[in-house]
N, C-alpha and C. Protein backbone atom coordinates (compact mmCIF):
# COMPACT_ATOMS: atom_id res chain seq x y z
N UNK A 1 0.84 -1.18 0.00
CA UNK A 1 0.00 0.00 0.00
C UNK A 1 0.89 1.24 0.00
N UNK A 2 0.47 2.23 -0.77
CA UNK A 2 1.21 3.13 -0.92
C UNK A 2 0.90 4.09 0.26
N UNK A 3 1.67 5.51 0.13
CA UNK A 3 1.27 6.27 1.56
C UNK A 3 -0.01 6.74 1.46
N UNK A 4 -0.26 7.43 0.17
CA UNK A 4 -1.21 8.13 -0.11
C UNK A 4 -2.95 7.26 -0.38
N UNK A 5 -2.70 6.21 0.04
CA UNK A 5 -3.32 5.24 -0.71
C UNK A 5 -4.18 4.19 0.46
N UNK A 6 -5.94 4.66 0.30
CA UNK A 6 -6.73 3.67 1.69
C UNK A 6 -6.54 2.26 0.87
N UNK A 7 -6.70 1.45 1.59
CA UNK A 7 -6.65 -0.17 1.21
C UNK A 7 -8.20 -0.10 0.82
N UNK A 8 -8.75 -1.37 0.02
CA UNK A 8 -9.75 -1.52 -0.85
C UNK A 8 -10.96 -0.98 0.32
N UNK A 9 -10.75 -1.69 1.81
CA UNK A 9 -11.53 -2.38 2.13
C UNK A 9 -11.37 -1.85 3.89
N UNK A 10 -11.75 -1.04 4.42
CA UNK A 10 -11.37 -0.64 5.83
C UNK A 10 -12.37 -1.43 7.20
N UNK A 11 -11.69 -2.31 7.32
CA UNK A 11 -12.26 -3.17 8.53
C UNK A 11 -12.34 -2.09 10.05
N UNK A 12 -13.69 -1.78 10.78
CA UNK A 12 -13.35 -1.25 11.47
C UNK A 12 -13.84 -1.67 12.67
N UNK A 13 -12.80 -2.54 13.99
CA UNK A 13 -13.15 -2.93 15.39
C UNK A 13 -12.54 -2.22 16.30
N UNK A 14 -12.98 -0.66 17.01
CA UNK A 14 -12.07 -0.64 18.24
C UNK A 14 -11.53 -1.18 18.77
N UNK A 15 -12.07 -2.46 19.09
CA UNK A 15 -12.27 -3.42 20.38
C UNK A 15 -9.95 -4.22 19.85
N UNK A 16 -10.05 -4.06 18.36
CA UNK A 16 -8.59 -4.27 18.23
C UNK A 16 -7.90 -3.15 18.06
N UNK A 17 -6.64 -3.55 18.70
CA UNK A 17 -5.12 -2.94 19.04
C UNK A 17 -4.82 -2.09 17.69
N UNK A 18 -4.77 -2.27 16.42
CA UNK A 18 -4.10 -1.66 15.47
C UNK A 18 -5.75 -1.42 14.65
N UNK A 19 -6.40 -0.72 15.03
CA UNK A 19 -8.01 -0.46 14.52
C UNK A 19 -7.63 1.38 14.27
N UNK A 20 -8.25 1.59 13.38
CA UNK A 20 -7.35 3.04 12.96
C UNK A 20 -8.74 3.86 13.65
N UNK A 21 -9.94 3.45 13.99
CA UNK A 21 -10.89 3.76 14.86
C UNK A 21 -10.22 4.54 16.02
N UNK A 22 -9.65 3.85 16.78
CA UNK A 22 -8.73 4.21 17.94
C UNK A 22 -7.98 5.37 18.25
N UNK A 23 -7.80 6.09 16.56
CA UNK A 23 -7.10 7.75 16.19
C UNK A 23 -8.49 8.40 16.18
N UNK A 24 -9.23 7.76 15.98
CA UNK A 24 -10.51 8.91 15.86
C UNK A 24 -11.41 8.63 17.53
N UNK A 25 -11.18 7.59 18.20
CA UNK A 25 -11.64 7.71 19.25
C UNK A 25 -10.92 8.87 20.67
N UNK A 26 -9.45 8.20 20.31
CA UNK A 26 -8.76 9.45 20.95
C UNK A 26 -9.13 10.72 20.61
N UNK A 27 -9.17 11.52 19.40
CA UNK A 27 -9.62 12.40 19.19
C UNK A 27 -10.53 13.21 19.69
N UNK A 28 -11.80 12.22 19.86
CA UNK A 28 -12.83 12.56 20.00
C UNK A 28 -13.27 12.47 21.48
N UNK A 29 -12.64 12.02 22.21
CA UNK A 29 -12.34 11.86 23.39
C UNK A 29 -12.13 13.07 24.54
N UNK A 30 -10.81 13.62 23.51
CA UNK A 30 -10.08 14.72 24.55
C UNK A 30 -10.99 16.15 24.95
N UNK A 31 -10.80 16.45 26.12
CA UNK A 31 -11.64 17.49 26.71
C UNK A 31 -11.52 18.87 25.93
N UNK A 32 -10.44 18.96 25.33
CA UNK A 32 -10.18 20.21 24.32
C UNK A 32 -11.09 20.51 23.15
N UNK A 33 -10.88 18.95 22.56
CA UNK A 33 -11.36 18.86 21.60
C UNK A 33 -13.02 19.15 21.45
N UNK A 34 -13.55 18.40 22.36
CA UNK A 34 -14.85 18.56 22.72
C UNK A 34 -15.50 19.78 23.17
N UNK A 35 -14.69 20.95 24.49
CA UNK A 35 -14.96 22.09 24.06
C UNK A 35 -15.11 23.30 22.44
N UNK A 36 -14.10 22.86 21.96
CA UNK A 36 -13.87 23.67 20.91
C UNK A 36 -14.73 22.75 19.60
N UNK A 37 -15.10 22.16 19.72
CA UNK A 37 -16.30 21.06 18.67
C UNK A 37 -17.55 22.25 19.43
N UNK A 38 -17.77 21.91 20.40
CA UNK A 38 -19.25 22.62 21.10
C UNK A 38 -19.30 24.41 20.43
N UNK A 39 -17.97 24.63 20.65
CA UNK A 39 -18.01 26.04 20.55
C UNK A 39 -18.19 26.27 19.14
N UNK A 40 -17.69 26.00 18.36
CA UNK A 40 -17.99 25.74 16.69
C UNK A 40 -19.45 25.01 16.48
N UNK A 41 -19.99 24.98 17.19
CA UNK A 41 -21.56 24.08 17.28
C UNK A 41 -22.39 24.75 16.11
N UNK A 42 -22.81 25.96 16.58
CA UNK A 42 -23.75 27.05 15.67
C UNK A 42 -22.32 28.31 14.98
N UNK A 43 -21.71 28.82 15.25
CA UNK A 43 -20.93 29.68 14.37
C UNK A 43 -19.41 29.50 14.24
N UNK A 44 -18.89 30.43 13.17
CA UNK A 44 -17.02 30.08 13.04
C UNK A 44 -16.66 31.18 14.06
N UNK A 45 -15.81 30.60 14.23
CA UNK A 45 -15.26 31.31 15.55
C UNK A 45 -13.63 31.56 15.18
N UNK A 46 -12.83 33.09 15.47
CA UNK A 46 -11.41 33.10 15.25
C UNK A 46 -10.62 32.54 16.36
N UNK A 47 -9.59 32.19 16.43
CA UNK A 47 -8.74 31.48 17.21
C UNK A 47 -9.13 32.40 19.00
N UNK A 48 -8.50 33.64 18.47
CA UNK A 48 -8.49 34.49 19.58
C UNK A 48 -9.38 34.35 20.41
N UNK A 49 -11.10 33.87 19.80
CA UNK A 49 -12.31 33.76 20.36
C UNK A 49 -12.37 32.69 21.34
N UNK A 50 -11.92 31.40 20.62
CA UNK A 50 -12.00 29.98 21.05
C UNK A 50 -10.74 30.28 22.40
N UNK A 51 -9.60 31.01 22.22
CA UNK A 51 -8.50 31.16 23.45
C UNK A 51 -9.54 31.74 24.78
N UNK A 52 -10.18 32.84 24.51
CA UNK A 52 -10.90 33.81 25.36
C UNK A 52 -12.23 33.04 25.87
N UNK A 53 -12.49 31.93 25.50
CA UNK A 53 -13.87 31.24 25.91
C UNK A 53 -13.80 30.24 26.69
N UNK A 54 -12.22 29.10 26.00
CA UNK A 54 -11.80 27.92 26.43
C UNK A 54 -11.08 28.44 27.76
N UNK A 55 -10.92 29.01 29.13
CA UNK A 55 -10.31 29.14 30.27
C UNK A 55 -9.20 27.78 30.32
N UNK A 56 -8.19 27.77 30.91
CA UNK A 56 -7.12 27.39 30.67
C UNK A 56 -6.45 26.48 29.87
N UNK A 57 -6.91 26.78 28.58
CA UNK A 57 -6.28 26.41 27.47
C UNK A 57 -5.03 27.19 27.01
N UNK A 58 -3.84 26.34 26.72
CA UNK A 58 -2.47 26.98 26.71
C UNK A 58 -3.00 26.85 25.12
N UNK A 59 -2.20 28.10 24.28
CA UNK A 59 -2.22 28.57 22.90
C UNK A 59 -1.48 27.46 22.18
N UNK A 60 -0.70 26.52 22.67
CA UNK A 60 -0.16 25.44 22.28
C UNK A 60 -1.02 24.27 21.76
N UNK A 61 -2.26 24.07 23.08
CA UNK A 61 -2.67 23.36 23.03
C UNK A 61 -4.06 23.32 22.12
N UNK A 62 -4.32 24.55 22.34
CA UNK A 62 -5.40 25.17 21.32
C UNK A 62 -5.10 24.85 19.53
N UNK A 63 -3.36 25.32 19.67
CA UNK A 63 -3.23 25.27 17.99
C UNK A 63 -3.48 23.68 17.97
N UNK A 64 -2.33 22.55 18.55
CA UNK A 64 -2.72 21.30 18.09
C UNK A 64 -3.77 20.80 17.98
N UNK A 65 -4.73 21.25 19.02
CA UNK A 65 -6.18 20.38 18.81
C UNK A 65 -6.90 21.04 17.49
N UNK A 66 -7.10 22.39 17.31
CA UNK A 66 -7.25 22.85 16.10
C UNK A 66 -6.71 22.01 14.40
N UNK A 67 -5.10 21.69 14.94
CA UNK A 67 -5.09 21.34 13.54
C UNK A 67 -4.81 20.06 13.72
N UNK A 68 -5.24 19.09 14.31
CA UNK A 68 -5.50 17.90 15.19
C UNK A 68 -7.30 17.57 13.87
N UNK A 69 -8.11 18.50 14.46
CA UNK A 69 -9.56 18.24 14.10
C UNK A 69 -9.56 18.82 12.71
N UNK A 70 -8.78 19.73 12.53
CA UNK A 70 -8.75 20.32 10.79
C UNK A 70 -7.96 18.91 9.89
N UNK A 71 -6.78 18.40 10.41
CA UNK A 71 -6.54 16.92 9.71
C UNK A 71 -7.48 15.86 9.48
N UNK A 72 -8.01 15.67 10.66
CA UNK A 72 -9.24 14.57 10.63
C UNK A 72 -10.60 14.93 9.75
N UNK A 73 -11.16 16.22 9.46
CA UNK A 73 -12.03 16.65 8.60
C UNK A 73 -12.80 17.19 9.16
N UNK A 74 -12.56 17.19 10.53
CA UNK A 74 -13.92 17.51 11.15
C UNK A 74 -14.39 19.37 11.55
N UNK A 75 -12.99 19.80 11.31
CA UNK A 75 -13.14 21.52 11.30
C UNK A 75 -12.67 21.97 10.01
N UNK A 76 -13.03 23.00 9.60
CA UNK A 76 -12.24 23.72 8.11
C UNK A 76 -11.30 25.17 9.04
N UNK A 77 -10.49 25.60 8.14
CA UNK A 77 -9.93 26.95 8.81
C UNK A 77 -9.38 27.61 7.26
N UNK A 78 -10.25 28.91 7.49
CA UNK A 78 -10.18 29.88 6.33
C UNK A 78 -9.50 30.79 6.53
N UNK A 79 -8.33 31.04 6.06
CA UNK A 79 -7.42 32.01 6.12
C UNK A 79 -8.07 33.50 5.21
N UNK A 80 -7.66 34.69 5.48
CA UNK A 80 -8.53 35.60 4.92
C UNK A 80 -7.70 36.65 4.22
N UNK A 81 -7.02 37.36 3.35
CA UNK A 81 -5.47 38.08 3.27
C UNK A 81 -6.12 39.23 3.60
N UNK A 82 -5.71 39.64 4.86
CA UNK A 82 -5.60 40.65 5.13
C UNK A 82 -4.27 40.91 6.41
N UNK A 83 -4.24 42.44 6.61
CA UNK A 83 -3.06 42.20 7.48
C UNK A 83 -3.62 43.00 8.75
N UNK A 84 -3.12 41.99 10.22
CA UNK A 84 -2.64 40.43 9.71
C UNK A 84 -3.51 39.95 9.41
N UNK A 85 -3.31 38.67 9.12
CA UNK A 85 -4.29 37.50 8.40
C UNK A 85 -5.14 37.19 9.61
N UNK A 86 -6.87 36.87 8.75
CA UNK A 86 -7.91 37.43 9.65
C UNK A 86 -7.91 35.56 9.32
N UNK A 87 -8.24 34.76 10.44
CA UNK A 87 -8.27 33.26 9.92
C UNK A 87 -9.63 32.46 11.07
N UNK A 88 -10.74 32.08 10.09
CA UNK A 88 -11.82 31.49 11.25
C UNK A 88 -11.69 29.60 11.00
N UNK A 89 -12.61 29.51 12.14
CA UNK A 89 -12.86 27.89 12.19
C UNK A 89 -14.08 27.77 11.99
N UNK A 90 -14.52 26.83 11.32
CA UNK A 90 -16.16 26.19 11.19
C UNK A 90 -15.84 24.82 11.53
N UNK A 91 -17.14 24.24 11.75
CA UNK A 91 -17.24 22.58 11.60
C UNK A 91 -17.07 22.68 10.18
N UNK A 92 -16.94 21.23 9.77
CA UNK A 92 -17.33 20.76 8.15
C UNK A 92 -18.55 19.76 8.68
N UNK A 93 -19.26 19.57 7.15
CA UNK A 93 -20.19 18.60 7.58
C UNK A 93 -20.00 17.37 8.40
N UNK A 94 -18.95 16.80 8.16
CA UNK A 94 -18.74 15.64 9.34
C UNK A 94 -18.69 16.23 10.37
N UNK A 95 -17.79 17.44 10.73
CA UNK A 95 -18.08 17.51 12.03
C UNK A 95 -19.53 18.04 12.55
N UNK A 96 -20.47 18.42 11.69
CA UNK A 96 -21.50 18.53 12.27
C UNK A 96 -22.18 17.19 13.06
N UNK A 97 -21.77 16.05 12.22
CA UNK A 97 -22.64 15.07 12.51
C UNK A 97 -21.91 14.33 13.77
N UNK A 98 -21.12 15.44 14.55
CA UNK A 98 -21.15 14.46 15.54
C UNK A 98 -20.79 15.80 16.72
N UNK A 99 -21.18 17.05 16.47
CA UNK A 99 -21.69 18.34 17.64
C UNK A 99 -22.26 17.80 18.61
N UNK A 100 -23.43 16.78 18.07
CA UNK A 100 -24.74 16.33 18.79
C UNK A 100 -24.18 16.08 20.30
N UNK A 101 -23.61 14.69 19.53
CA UNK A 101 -23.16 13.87 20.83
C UNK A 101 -22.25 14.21 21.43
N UNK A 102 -21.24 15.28 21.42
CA UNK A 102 -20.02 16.13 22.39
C UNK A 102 -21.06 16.88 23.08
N UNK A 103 -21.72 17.52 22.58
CA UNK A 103 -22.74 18.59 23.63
C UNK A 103 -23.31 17.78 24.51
N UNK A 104 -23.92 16.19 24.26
CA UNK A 104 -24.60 15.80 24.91
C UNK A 104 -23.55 15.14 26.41
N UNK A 105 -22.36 14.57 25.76
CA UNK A 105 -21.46 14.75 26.78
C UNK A 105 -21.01 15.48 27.82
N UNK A 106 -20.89 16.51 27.06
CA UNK A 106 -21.03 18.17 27.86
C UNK A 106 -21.79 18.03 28.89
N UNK A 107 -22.87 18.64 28.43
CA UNK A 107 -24.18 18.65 29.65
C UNK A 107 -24.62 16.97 30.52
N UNK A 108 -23.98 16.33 30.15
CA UNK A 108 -24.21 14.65 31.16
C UNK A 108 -22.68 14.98 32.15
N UNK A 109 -21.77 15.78 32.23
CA UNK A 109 -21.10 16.11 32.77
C UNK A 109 -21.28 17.13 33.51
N UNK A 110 -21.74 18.35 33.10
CA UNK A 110 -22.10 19.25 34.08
C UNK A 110 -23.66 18.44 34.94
N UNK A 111 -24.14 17.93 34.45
CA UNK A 111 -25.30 17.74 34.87
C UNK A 111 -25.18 16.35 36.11
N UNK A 112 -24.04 15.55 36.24
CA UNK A 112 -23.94 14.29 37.20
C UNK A 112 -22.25 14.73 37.90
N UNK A 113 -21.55 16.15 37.92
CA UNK A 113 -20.54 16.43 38.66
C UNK A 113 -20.56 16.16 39.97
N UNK A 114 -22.15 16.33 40.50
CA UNK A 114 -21.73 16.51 41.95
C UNK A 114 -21.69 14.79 42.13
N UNK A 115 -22.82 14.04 41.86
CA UNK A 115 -22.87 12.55 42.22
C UNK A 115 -20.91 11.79 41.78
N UNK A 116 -20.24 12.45 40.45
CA UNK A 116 -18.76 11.54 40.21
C UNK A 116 -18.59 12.47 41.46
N UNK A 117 -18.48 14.04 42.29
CA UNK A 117 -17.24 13.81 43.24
C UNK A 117 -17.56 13.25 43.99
N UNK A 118 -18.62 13.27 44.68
CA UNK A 118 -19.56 12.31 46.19
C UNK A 118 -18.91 10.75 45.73
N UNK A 119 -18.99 10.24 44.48
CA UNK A 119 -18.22 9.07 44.55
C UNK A 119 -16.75 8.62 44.57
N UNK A 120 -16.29 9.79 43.54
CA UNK A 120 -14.89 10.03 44.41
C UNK A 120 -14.43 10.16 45.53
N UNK A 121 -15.41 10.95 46.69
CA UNK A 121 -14.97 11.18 47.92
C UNK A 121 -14.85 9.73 48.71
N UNK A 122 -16.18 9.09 48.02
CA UNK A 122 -16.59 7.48 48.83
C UNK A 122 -15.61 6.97 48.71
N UNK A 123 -15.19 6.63 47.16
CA UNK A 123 -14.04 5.74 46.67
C UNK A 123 -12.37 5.84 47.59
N UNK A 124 -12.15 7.10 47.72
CA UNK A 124 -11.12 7.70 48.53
C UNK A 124 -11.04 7.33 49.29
N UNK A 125 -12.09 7.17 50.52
CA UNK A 125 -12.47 6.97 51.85
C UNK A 125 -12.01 5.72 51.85
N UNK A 126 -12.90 5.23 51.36
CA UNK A 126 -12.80 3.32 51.76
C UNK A 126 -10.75 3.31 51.38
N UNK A 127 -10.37 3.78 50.78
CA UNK A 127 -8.82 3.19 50.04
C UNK A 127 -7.98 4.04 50.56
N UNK A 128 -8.55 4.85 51.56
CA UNK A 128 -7.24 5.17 52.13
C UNK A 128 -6.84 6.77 52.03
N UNK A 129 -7.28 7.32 51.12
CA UNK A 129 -6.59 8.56 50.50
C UNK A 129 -6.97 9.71 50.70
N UNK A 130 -5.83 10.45 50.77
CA UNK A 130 -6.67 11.85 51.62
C UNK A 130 -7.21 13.05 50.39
């Protein structure tokens, strides 16, 4: 197989070790990522915006996940010539089709915080840890 080149036929099981699923599950996974998917939900947003919204996101980490989700397909980024260069983010249609379920993550997280720390605190307790 060449580099540039998908094989006929893409078998896809998380559940195995070398499953190329597993780059898109990580992905989709990370807490960055999932903010800045939400925030691109309804409009494009410039970098500066997504820095000023996302609270302690290092500009490092912002660019990789940015061009992290712009590799995978799931964001576009339009550069604009002007000076300096005016540059936004949108979803692309794939990434629309999966806003849904990060938001819904989102809010099943804000919405069951207090019950994970109360079980964290339990879990702690019984094992010892302060």
């Amino acid at each position: 197989m060449k580099l540039n080149e998908l094989p006929e036929k893409i078998t896809a099981c998380a559940y195995q070790e070398h499953c190329p699923t597993r780059l898109v599950l990580n992905r989709i996974a990370d807490k960055w990522t999932v903010l800045v998917m939400i925030l691109l939900k309804e409009e494009t947003k410039r970098f500066s915006e997504l820095k000023r919204e996302i609270e302690g996101i290092s500009q490092k980490m912002l660019t990789q996940t940015l061009r992290g989700l712009e590799r995978d397909g799931l964001i576009s980024r339009t550069v604009y010539p002007t000076v300096p260069p005016h540059v936004e983010y949108a979803l692309t249609p794939l990434g629309h089709t999966l806003k849904d379920l990060l938001y819904t993550i989102k809010t099943w997280s804000e919405a069951n915080i207090e019950a994970v720390l109360k079980a964290q605190m339990a879990y702690d307790g019984l094992n010892g840890k302060s």
